[in-house]
ModelCIF file with pLDDT and N, C-alpha, C, O atoms, coordinates in Angstrom:
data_MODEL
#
_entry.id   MODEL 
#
_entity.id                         1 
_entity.type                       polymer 
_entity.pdbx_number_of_molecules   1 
#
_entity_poly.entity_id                      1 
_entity_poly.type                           'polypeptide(L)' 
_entity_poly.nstd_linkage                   no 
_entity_poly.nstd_monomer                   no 
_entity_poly.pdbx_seq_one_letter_code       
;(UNK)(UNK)(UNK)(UNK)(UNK)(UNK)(UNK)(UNK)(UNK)(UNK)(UNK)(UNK)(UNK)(UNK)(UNK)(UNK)
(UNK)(UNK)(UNK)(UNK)(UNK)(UNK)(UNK)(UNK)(UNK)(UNK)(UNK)(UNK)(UNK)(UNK)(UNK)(UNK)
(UNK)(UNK)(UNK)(UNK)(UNK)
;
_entity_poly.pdbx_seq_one_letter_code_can   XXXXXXXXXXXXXXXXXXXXXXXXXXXXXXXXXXXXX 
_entity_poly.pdbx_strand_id                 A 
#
loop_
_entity_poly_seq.entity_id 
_entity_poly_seq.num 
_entity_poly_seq.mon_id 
_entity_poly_seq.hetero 
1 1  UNK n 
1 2  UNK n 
1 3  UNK n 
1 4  UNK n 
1 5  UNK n 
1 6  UNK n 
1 7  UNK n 
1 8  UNK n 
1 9  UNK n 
1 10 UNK n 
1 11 UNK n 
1 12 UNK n 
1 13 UNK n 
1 14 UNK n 
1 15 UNK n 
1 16 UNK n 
1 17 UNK n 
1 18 UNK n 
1 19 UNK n 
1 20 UNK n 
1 21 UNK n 
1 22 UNK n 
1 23 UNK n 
1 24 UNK n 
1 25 UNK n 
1 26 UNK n 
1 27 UNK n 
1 28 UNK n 
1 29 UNK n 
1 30 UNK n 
1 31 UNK n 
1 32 UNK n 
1 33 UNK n 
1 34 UNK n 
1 35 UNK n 
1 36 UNK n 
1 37 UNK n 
#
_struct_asym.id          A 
_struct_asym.entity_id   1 
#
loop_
_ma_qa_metric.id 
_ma_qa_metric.mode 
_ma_qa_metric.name 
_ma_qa_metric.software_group_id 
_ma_qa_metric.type 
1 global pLDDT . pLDDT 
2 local  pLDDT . pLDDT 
#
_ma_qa_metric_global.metric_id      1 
_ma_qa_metric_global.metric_value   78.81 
_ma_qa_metric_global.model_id       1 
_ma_qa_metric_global.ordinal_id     1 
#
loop_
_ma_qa_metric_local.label_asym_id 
_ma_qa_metric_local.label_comp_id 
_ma_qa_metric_local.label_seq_id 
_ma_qa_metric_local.metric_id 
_ma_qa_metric_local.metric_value 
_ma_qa_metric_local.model_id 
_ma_qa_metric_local.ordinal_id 
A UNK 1  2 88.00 1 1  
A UNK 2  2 88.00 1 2  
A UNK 3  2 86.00 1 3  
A UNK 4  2 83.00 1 4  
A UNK 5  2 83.00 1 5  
A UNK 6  2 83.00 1 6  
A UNK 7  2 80.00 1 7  
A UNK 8  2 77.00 1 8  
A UNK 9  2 78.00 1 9  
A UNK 10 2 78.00 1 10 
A UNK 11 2 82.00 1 11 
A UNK 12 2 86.00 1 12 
A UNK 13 2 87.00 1 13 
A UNK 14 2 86.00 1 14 
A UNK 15 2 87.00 1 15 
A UNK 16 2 89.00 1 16 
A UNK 17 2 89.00 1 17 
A UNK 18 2 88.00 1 18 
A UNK 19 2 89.00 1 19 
A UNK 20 2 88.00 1 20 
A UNK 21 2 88.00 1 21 
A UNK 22 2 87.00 1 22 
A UNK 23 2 89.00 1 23 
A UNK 24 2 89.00 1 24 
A UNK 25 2 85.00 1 25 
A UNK 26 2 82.00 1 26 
A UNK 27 2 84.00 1 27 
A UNK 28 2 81.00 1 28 
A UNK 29 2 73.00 1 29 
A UNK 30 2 70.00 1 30 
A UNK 31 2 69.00 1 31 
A UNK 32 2 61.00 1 32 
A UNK 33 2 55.00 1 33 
A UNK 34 2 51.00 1 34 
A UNK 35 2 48.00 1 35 
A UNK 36 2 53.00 1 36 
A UNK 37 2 56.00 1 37 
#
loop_
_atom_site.group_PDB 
_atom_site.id 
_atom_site.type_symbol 
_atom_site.label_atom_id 
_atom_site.label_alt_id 
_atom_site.label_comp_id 
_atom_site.label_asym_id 
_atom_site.label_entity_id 
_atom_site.label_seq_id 
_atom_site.pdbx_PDB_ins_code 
_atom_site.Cartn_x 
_atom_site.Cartn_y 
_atom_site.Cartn_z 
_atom_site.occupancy 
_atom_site.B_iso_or_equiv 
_atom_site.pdbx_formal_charge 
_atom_site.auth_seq_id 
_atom_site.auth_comp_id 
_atom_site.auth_asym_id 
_atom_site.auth_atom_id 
_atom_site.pdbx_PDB_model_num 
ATOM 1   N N  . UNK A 1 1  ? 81.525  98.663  95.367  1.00 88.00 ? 1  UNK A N  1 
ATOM 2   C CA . UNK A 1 1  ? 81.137  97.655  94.382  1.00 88.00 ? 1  UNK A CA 1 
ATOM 3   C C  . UNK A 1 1  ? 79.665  97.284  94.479  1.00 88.00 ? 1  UNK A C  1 
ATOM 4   O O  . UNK A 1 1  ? 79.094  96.404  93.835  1.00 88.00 ? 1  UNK A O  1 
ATOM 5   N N  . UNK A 1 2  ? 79.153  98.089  95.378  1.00 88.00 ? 2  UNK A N  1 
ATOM 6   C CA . UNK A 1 2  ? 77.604  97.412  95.457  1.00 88.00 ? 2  UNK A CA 1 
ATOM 7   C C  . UNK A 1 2  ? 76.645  97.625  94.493  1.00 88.00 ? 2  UNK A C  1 
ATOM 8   O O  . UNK A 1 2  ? 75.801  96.783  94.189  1.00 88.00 ? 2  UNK A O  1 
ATOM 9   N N  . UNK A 1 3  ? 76.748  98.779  93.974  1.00 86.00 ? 3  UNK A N  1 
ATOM 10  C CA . UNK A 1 3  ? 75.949  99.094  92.533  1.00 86.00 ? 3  UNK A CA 1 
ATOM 11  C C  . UNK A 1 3  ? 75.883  98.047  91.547  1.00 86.00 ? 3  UNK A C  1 
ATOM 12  O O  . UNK A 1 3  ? 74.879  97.415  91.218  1.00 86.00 ? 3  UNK A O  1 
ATOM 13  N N  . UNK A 1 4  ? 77.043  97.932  91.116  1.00 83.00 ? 4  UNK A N  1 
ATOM 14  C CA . UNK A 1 4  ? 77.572  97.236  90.509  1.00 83.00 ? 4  UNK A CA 1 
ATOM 15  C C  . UNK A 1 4  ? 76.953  95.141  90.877  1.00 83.00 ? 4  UNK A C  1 
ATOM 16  O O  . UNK A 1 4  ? 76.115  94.469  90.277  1.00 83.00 ? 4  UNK A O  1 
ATOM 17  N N  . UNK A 1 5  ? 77.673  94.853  91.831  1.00 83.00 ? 5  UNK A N  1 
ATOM 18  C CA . UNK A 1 5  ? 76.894  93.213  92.788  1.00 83.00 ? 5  UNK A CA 1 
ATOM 19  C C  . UNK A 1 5  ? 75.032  93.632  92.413  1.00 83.00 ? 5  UNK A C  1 
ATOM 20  O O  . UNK A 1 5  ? 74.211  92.783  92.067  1.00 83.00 ? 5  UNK A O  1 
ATOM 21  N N  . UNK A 1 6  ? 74.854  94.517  92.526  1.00 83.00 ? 6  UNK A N  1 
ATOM 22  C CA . UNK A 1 6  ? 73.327  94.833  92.889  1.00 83.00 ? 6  UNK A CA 1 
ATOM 23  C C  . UNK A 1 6  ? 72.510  94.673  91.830  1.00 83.00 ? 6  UNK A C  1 
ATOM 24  O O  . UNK A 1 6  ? 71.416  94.111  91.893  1.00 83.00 ? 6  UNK A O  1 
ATOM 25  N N  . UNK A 1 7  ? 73.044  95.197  90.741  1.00 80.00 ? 7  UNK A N  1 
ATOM 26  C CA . UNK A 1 7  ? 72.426  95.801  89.333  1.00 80.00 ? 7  UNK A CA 1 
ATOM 27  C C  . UNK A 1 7  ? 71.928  96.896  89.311  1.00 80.00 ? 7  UNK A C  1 
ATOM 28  O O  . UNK A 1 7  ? 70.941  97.088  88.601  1.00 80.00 ? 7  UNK A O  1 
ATOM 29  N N  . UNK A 1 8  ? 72.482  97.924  90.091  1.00 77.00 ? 8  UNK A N  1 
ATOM 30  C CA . UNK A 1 8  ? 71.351  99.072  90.343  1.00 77.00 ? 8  UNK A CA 1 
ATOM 31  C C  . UNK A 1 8  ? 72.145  100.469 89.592  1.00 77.00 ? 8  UNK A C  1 
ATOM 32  O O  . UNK A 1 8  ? 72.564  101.374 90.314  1.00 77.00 ? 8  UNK A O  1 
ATOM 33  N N  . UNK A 1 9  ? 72.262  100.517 88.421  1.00 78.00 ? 9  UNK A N  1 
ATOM 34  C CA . UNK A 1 9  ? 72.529  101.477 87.391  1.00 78.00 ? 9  UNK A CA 1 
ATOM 35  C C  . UNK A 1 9  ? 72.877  102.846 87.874  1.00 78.00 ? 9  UNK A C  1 
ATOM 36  O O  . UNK A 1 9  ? 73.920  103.498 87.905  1.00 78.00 ? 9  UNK A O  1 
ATOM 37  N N  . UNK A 1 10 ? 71.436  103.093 88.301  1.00 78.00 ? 10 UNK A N  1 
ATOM 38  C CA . UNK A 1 10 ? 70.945  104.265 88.679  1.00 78.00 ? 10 UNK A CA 1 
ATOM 39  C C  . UNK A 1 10 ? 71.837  105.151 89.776  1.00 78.00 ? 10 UNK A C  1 
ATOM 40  O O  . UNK A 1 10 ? 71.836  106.381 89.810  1.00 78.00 ? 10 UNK A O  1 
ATOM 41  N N  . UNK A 1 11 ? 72.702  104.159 90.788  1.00 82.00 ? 11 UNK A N  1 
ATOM 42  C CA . UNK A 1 11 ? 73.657  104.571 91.648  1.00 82.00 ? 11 UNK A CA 1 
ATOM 43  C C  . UNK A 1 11 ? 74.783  104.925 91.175  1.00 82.00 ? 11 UNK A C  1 
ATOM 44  O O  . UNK A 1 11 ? 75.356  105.980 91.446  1.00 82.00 ? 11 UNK A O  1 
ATOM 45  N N  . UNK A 1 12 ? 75.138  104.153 90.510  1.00 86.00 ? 12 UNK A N  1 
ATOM 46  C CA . UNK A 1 12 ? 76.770  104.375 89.690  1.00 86.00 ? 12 UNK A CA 1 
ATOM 47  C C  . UNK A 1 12 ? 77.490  105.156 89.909  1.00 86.00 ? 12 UNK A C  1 
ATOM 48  O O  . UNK A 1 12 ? 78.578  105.230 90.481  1.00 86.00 ? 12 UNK A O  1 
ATOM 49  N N  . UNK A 1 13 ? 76.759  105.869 89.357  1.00 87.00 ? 13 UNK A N  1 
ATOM 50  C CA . UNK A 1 13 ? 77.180  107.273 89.031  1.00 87.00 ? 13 UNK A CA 1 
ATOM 51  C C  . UNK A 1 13 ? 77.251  108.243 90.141  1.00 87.00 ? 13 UNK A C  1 
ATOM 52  O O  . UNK A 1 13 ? 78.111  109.123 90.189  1.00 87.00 ? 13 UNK A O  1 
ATOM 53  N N  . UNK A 1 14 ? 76.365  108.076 91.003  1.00 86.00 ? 14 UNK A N  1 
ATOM 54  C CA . UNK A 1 14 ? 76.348  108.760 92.297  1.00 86.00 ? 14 UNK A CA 1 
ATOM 55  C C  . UNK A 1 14 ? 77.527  108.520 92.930  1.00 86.00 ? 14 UNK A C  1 
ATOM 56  O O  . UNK A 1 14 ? 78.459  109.323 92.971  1.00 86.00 ? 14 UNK A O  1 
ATOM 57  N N  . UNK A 1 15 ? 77.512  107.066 93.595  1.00 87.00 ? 15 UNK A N  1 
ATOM 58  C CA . UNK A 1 15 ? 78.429  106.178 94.530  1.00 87.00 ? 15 UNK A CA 1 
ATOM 59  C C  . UNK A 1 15 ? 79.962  106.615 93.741  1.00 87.00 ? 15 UNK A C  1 
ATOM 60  O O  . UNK A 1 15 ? 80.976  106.564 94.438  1.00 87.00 ? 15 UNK A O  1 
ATOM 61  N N  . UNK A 1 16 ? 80.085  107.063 92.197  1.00 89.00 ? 16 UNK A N  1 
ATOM 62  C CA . UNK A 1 16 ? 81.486  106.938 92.040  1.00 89.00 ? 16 UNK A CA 1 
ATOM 63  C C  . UNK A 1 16 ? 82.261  108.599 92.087  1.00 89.00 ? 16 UNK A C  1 
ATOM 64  O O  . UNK A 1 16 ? 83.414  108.933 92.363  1.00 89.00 ? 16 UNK A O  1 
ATOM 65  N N  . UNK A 1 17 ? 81.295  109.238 91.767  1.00 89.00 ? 17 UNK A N  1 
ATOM 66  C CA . UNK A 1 17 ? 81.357  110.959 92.165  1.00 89.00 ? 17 UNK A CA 1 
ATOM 67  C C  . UNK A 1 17 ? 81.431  111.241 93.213  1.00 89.00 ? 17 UNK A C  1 
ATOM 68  O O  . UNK A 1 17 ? 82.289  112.115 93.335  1.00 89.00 ? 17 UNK A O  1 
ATOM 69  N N  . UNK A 1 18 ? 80.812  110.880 94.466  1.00 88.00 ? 18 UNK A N  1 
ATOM 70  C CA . UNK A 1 18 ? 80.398  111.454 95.848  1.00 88.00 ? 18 UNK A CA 1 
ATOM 71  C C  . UNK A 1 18 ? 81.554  110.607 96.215  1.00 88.00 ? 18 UNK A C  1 
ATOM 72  O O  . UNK A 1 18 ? 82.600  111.235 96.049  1.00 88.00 ? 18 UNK A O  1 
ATOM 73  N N  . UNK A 1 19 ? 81.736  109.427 96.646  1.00 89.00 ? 19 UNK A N  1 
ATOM 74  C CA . UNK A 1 19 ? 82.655  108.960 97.331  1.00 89.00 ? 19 UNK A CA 1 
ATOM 75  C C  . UNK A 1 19 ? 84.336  109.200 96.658  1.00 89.00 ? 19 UNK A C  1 
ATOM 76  O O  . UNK A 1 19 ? 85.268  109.720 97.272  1.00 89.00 ? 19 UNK A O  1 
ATOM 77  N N  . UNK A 1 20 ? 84.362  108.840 95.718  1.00 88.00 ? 20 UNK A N  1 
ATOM 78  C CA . UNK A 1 20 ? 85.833  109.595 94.591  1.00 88.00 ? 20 UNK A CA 1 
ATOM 79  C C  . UNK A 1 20 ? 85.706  111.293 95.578  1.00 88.00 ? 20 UNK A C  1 
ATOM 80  O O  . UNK A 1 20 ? 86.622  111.505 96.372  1.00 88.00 ? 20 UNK A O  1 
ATOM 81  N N  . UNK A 1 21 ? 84.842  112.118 95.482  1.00 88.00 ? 21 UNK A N  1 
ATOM 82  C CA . UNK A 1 21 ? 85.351  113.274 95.921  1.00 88.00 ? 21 UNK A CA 1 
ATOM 83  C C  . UNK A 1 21 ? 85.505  113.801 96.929  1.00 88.00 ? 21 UNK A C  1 
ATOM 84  O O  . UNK A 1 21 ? 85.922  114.956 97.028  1.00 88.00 ? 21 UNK A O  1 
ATOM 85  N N  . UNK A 1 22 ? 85.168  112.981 97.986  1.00 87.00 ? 22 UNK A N  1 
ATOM 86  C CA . UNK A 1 22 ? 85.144  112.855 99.853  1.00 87.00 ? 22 UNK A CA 1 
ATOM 87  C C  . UNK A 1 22 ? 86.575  112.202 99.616  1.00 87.00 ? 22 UNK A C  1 
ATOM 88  O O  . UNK A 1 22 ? 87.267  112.392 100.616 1.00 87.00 ? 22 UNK A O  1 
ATOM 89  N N  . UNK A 1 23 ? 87.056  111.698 98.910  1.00 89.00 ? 23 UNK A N  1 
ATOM 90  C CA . UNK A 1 23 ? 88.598  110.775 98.751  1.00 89.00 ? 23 UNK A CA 1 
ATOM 91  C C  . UNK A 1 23 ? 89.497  111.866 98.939  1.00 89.00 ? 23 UNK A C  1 
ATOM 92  O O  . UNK A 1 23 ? 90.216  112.228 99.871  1.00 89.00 ? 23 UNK A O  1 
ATOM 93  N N  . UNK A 1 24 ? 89.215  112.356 97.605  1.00 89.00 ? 24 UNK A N  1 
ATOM 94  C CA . UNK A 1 24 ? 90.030  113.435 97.314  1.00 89.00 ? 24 UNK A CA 1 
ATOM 95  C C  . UNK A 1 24 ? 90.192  114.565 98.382  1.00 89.00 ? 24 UNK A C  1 
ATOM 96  O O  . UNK A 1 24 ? 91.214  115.064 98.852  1.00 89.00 ? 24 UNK A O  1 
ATOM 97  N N  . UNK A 1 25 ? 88.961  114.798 98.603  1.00 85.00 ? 25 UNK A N  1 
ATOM 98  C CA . UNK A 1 25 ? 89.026  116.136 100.149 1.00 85.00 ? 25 UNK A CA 1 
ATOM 99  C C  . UNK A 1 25 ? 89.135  115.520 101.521 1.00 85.00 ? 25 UNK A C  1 
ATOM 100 O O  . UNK A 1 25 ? 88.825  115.951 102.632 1.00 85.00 ? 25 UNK A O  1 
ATOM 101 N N  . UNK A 1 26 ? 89.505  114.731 101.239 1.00 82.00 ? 26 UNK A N  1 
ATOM 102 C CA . UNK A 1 26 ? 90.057  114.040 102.510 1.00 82.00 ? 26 UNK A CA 1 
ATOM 103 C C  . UNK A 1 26 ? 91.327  114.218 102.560 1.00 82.00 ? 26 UNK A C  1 
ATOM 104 O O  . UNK A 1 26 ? 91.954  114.707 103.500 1.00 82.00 ? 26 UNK A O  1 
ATOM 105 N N  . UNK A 1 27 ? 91.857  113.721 101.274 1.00 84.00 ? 27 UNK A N  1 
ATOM 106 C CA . UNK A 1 27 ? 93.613  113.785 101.101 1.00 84.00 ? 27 UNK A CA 1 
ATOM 107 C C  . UNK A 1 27 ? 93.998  114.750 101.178 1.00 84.00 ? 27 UNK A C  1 
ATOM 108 O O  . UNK A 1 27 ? 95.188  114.878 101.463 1.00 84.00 ? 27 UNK A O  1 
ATOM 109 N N  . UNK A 1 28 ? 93.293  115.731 100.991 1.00 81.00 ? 28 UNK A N  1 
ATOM 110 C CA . UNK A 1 28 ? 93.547  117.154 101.007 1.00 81.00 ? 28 UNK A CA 1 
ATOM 111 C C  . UNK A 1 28 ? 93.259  118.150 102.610 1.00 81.00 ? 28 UNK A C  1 
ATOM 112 O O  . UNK A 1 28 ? 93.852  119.189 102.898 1.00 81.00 ? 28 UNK A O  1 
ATOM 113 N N  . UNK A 1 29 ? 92.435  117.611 103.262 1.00 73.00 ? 29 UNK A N  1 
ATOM 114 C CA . UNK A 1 29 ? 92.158  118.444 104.856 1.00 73.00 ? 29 UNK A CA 1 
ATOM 115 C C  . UNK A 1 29 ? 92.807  117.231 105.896 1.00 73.00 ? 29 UNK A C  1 
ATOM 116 O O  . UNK A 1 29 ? 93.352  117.810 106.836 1.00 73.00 ? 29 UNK A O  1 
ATOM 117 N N  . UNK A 1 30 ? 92.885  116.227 105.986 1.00 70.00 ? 30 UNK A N  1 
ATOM 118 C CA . UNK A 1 30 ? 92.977  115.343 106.726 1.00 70.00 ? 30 UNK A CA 1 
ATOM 119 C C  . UNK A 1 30 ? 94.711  116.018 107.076 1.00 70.00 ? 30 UNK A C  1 
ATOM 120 O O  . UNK A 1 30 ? 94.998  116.954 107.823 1.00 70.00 ? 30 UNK A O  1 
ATOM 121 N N  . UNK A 1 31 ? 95.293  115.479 106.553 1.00 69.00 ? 31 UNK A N  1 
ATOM 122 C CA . UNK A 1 31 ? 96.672  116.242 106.571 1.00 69.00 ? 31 UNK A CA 1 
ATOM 123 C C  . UNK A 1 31 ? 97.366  117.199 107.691 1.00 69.00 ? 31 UNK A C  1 
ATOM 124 O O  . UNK A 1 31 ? 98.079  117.128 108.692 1.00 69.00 ? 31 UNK A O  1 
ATOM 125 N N  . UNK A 1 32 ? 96.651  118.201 106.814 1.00 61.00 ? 32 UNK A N  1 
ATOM 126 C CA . UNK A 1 32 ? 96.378  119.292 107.882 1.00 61.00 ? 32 UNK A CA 1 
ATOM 127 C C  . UNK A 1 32 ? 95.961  119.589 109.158 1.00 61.00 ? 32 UNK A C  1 
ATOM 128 O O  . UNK A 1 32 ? 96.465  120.325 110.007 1.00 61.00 ? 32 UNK A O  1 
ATOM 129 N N  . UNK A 1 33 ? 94.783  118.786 109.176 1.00 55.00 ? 33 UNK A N  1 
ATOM 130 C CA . UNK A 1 33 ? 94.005  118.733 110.605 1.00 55.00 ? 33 UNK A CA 1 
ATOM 131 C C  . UNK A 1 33 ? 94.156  117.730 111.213 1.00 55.00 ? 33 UNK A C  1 
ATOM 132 O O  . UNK A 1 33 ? 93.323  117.791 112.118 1.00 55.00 ? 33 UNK A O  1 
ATOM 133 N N  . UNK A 1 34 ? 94.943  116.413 111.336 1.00 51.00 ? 34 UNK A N  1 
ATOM 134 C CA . UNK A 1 34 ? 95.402  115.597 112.029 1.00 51.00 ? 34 UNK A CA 1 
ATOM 135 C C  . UNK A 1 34 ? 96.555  114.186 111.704 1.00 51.00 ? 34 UNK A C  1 
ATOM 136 O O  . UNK A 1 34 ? 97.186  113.649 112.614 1.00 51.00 ? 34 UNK A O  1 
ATOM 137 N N  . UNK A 1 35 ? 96.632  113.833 110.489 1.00 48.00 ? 35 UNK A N  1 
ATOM 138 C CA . UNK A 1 35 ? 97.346  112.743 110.756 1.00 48.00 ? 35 UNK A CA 1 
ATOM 139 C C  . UNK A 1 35 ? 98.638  113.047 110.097 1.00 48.00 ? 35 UNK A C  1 
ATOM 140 O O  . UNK A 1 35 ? 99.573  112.328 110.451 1.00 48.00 ? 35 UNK A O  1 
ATOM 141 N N  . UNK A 1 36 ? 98.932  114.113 109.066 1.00 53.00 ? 36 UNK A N  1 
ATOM 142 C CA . UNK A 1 36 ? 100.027 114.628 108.861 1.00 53.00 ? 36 UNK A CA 1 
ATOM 143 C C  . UNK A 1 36 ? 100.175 114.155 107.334 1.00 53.00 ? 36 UNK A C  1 
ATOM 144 O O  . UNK A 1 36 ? 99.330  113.716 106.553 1.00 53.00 ? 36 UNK A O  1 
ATOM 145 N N  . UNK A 1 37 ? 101.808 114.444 107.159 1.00 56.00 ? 37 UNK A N  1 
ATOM 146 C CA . UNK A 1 37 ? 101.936 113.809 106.046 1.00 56.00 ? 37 UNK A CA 1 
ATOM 147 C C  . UNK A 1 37 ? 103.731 112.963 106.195 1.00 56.00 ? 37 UNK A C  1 
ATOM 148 O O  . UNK A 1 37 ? 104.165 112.270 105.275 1.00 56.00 ? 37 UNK A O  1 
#
């Protein structure tokens, strides 16, 4: 939410792509390589 609290536009878009897709490949290797399902 800090972009957003901040006013800083310019992040948005970054902060919601990059972290959304470390989410996703997380849900996806984590699994596997240690906590299971």
């Amino acid at each position: 939410a800090a972009p957003g609290l901040a006013g800083e536009d310019r992040y948005a878009m970054l902060v919601a792509a990059f972290a959304g897709g470390l989410t996703v490949l997380g849900w996806l290797l984590l699994p596997l390589v240690f906590f299971g399902v």
